[in-house]
Protein backbone atom coordinates (compact mmCIF):
# COMPACT_ATOMS: atom_id res chain seq x y z
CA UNK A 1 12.82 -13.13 -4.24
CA UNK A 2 10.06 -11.09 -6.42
CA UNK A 3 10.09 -7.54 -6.38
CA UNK A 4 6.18 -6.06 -5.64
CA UNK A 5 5.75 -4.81 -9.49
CA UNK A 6 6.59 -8.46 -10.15
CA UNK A 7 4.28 -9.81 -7.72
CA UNK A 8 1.26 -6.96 -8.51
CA UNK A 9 2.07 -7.87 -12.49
CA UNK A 10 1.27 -11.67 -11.61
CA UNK A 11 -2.41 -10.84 -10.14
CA UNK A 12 -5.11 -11.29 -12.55
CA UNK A 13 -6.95 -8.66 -11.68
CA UNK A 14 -8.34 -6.78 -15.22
CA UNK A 15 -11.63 -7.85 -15.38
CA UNK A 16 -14.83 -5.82 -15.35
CA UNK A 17 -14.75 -2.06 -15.71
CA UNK A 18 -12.02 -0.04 -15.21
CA UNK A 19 -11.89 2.52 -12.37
CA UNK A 20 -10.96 5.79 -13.44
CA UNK A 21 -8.13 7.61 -11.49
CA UNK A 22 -7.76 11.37 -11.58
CA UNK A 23 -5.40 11.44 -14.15
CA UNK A 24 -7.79 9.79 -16.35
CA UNK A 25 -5.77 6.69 -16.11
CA UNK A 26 -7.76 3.63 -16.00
CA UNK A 27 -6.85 0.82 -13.63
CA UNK A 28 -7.62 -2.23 -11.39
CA UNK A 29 -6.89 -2.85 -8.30
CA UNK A 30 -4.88 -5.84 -7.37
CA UNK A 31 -4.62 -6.19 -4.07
CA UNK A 32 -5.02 -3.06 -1.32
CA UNK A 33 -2.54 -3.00 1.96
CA UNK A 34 -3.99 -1.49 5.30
CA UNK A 35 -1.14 0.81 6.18
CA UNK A 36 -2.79 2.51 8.79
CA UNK A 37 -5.39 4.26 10.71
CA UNK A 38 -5.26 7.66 12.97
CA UNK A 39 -7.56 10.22 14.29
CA UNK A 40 -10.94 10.55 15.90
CA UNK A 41 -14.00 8.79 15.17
CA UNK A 42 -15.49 11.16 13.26
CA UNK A 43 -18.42 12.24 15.12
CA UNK A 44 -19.65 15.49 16.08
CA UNK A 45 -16.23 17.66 16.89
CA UNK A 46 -13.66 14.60 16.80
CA UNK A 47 -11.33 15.00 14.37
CA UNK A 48 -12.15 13.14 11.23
CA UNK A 49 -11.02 8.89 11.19
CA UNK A 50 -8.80 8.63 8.96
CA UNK A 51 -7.43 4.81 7.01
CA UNK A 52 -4.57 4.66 4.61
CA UNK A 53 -4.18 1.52 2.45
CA UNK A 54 -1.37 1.23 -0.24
CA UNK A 55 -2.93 0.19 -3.26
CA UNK A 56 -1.26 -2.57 -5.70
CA UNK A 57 -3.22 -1.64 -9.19
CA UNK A 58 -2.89 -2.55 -12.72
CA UNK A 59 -3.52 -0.56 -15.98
CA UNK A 60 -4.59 -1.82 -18.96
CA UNK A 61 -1.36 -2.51 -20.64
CA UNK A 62 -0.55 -4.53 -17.43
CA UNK A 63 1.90 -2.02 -15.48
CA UNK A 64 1.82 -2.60 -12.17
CA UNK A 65 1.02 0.88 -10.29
CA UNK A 66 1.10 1.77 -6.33
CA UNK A 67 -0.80 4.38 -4.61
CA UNK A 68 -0.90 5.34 -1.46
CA UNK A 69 -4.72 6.20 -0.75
CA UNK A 70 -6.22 7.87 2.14
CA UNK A 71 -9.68 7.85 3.20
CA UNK A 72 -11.11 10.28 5.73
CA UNK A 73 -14.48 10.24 6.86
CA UNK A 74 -16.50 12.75 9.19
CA UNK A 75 -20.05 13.05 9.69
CA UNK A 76 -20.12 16.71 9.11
CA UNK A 77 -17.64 16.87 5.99
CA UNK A 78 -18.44 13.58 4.41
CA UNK A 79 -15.55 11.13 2.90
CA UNK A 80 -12.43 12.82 1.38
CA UNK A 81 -9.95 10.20 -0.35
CA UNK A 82 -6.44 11.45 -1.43
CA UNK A 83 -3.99 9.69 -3.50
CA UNK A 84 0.01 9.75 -3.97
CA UNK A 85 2.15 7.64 -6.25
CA UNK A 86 4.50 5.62 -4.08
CA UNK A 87 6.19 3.83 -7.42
CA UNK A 88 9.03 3.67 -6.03
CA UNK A 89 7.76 0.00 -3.81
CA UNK A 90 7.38 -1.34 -6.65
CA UNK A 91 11.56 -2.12 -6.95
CA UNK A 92 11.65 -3.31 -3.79
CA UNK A 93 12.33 -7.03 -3.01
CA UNK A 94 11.19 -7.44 0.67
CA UNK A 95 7.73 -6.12 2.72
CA UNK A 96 10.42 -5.13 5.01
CA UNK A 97 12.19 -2.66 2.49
CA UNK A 98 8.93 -1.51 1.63
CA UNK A 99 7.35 -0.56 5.39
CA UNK A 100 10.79 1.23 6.19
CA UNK A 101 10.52 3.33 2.89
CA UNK A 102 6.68 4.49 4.37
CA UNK A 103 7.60 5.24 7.95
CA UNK A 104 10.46 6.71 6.82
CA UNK A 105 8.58 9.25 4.24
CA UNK A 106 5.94 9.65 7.11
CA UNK A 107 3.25 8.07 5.18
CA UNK A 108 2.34 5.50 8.33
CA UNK A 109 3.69 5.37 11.62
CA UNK A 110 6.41 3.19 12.77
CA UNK A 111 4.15 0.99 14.85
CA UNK A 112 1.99 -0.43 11.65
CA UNK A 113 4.90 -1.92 10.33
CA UNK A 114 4.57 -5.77 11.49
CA UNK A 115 0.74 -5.23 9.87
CA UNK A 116 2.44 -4.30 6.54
CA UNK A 117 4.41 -6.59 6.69
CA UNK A 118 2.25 -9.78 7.30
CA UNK A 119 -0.27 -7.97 4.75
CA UNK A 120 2.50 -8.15 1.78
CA UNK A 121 4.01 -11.29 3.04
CA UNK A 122 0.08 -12.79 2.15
CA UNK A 123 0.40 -11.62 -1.13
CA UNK A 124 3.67 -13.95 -1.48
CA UNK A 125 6.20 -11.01 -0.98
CA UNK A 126 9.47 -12.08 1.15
CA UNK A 127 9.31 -10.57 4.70
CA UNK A 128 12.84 -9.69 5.17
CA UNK A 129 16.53 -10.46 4.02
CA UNK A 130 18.24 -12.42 6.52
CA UNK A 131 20.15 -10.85 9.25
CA UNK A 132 23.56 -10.30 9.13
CA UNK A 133 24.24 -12.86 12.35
CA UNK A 134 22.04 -15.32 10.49
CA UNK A 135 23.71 -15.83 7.72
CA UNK A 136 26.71 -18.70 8.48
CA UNK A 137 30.18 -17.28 7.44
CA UNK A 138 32.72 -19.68 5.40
């Protein structure tokens, strides 16, 4: 079973230019995970639509990094993106572990957790552990 920094370390992803966080820490992005969507559609006085991906990046010494990145849009504000570090996915061995640990920090909501899961199963992460009743007993 890989762990997500294992499996985001494994995608060759640093080619090209380097996008430039806010830090000043220069990255690429491996692979991004739709981890939800909420709100209005952002017209007139709807609130804003808002989409939250986690973001599997690399820097250049080949760390694996995870962000969780939000992008709001309205047609009277514009675009607004926001960024956390969610490292701590990175240790985790299963998509499973990894959609509890964001519902559970209120970063998505419970019901987008089958579409984080299939989305990190595709990048070759296992879905879950087996269940206790599933496992045969000597």
């Amino acid at each position: 079973m890989k762990t997500l920094r294992e499996i985001t370390e494994s995608i060759p992803c640093r080619k090209g230019p380097a996008s430039i966080g806010a830090d000043g820490e220069r990255y690429w992005e491996a692979a991004s995970v739709k981890v939800g969507a909420h709100g209005g559609d952002g017209v007139g006085h709807s609130s804003p639509r808002v989409v939250s991906f986690l973001s599997l990046r690399r820097d250049r010494p080949g760390r694996a990094l995870a962000v969780l990145r939000e992008e709001a849009w309205h047609q009277n504000t514009g675009t607004r993106t926001t960024a956390d570090n969610v490292a701590a996915v990175l240790g985790m061995p299963t998509a499973e572990d990894v959609a509890a640990w964001l519902v559970a920090r209120g970063h998505t909501r419970r019901g987008w957790a089958d579409d984080i899961i299939k989305g990190l199963v595709a990048l070759g992460m296992t879905a879950r552990e087996a269940s206790p009743d599933d496992v045969p007993t000597v």
